[in-house]
Protein backbone atom coordinates (compact mmCIF):
# COMPACT_ATOMS: atom_id res chain seq x y z
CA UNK A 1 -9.07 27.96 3.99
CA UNK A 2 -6.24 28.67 6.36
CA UNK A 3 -2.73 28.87 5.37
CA UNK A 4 -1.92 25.94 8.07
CA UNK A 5 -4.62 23.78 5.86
CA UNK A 6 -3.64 25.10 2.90
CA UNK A 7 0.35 24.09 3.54
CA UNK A 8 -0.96 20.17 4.89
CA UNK A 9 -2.71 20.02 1.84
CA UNK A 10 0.05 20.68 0.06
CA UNK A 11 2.40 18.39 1.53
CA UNK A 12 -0.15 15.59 1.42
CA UNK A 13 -1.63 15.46 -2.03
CA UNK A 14 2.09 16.68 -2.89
CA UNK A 15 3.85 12.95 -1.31
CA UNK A 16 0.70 11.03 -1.59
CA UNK A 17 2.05 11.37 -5.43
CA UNK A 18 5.22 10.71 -5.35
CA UNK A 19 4.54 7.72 -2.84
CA UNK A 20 1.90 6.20 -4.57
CA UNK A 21 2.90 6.65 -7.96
CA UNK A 22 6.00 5.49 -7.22
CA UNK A 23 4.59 2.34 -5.63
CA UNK A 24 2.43 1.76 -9.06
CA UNK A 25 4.70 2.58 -11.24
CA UNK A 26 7.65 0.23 -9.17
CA UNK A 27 5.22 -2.37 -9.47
CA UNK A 28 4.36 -2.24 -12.81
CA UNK A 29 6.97 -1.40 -14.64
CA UNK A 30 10.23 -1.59 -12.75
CA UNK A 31 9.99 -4.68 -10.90
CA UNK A 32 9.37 -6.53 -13.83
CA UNK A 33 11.74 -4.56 -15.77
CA UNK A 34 14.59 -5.68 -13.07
CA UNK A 35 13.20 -9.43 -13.57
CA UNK A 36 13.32 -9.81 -16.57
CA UNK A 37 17.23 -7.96 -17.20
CA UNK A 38 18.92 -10.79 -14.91
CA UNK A 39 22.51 -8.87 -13.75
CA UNK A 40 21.55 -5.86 -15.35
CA UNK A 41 18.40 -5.25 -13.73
CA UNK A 42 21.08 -6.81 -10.02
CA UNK A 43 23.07 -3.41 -10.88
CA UNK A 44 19.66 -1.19 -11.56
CA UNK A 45 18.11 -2.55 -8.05
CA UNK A 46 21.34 -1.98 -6.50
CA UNK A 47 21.34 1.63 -7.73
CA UNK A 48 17.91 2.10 -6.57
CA UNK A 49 18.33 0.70 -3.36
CA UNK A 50 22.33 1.72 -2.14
CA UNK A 51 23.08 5.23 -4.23
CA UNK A 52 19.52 6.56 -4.74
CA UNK A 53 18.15 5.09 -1.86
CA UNK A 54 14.57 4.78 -3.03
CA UNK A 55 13.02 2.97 -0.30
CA UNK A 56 14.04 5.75 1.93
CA UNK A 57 12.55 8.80 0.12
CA UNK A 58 9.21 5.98 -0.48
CA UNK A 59 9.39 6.13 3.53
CA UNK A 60 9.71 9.70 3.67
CA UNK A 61 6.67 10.50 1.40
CA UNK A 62 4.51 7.96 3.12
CA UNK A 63 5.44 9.04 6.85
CA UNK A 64 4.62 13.00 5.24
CA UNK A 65 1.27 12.00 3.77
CA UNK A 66 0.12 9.89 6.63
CA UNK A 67 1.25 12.84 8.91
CA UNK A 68 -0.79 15.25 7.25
CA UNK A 69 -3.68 13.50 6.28
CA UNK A 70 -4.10 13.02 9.88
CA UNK A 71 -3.51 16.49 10.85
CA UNK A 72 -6.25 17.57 8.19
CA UNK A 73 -8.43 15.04 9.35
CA UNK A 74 -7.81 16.21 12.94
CA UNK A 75 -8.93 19.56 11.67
CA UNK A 76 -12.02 18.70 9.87
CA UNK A 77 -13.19 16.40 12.68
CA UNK A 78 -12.17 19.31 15.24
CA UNK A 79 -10.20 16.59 17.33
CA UNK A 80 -12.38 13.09 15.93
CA UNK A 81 -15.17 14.92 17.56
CA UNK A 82 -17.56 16.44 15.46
CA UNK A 83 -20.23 14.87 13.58
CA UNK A 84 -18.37 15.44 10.53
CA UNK A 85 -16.55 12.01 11.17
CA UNK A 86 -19.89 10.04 10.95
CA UNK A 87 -20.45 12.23 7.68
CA UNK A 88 -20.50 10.39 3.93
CA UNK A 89 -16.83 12.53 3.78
CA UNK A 90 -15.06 11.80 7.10
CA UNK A 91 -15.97 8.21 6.38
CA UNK A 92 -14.72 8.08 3.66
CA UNK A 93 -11.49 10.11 4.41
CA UNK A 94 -11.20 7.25 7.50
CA UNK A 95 -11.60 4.41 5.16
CA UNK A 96 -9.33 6.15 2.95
CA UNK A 97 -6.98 6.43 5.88
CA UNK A 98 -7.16 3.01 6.79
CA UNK A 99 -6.38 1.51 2.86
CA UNK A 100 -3.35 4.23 3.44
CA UNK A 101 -1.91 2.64 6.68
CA UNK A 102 -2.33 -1.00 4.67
CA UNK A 103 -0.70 0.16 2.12
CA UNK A 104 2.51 2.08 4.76
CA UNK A 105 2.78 -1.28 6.10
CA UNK A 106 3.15 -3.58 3.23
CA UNK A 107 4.90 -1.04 1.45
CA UNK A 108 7.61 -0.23 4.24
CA UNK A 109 7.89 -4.33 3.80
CA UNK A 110 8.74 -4.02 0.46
CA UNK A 111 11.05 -1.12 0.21
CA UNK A 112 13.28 -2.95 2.98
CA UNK A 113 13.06 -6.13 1.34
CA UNK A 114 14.26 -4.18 -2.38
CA UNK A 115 17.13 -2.29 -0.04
CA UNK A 116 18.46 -5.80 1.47
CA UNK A 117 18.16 -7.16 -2.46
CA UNK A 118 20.00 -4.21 -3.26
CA UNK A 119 22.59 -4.59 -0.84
CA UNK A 120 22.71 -8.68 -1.41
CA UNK A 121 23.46 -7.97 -5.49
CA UNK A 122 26.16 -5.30 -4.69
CA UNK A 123 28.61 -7.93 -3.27
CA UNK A 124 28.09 -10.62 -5.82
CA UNK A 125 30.96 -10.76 -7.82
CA UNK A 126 30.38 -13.23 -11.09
CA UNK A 127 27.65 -15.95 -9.73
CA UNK A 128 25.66 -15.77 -6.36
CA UNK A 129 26.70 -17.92 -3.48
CA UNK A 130 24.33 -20.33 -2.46
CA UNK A 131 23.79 -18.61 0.69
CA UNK A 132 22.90 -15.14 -1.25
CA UNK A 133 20.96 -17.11 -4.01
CA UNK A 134 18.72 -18.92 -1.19
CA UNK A 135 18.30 -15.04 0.91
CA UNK A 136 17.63 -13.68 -2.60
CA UNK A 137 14.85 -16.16 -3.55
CA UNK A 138 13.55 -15.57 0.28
CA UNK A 139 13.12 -11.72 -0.63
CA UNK A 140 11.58 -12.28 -3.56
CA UNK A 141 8.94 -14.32 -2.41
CA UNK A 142 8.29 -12.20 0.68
CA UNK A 143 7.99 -9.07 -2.13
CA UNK A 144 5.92 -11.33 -4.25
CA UNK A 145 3.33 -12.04 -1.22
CA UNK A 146 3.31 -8.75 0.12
CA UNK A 147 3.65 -6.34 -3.30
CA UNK A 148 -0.52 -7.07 -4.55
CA UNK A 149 -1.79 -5.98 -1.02
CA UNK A 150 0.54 -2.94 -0.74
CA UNK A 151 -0.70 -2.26 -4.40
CA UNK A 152 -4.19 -2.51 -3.17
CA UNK A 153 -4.25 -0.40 -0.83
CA UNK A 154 -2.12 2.83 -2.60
CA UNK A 155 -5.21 2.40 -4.85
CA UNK A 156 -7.85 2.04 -2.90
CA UNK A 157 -7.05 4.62 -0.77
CA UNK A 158 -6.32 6.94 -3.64
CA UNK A 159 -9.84 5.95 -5.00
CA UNK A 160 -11.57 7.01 -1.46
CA UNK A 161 -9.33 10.31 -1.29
CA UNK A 162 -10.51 11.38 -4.32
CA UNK A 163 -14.39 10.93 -4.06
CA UNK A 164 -14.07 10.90 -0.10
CA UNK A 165 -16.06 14.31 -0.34
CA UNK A 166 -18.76 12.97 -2.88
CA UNK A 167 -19.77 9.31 -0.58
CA UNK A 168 -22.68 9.18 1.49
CA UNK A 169 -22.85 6.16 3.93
């Protein structure tokens, strides 16, 4: 193995971890940890979102891992040419691929949706206007639509990037 695939490796199993653990572990334990906390879990999310600015490292790692899962794949296929792509692996790696950019997507959805809660529960002082409770209820629902199918697809394209290599199609 080159150094060059050696180094993309690195940085994609590296922020595939951070981004989709993050995701799972945001969605099953934070979120509902923030929820159920009322104004304490307002100041958490607005922590996450305004000082630590979560959703933009989440960003980062995805945009790495898509980046060099592609360049690997570009590799391996030499240039989405070879037969390897039509192989039980580079199927799998595309399917893989494809959960991954579902999962970008929806995920980029949510992470701007948690920044503009974020930013919405940083200027209540004392009790929500109506105008920030009704934008606040908004957000949540769009999380709450959009949250199972980013979910879905961290995992299933974890699940076909691990055993991508062991398919046969």
């Amino acid at each position: 193995m080159s150094i060059e695939m050696l180094f993309l490796r690195i940085i994609h199993v590296c922020a595939a971890i951070f981004w989709g653990g993050g995701a799972l572990m945001m969605e099953f334990f934070i979120r509902p940890a923030l929820l159920a906390s009322a104004e304490g879990g307002q100041r958490v999310a607005g922590h996450l979102a305004n000082q630590a600015r979560l959703h933009i490292f989440m960003m980062i790692a995805g945009i790495a891992t898509i980046l060099a899962g592609t360049l690997l794949y570009w590799r391996d296929s030499d240039g989405f040419s070879s037969a390897w792509v039509r192989s039980g692996a580079g199927i799998g790696f595309g399917i893989g691929a494809v959960f991954g950019i579902i999962a970008f997507i929806f995920g980029a959805i949510f992470g701007r949706s948690n920044a503009e809660l974020g930013k919405i529960s940083a200027q209540i002082q004392g009790k929500p206007t109506e105008e920030q409770l009704a934008r606040i209820q908004a957000l949540q629902e769009r999380i709450r639509r959009v949250s199972p199918i980013h979910v879905a697809g961290v995992i299933l394209a974890m699940l076909f990037m691990a055993t991508a290599r062991y398919l046969s199609f």
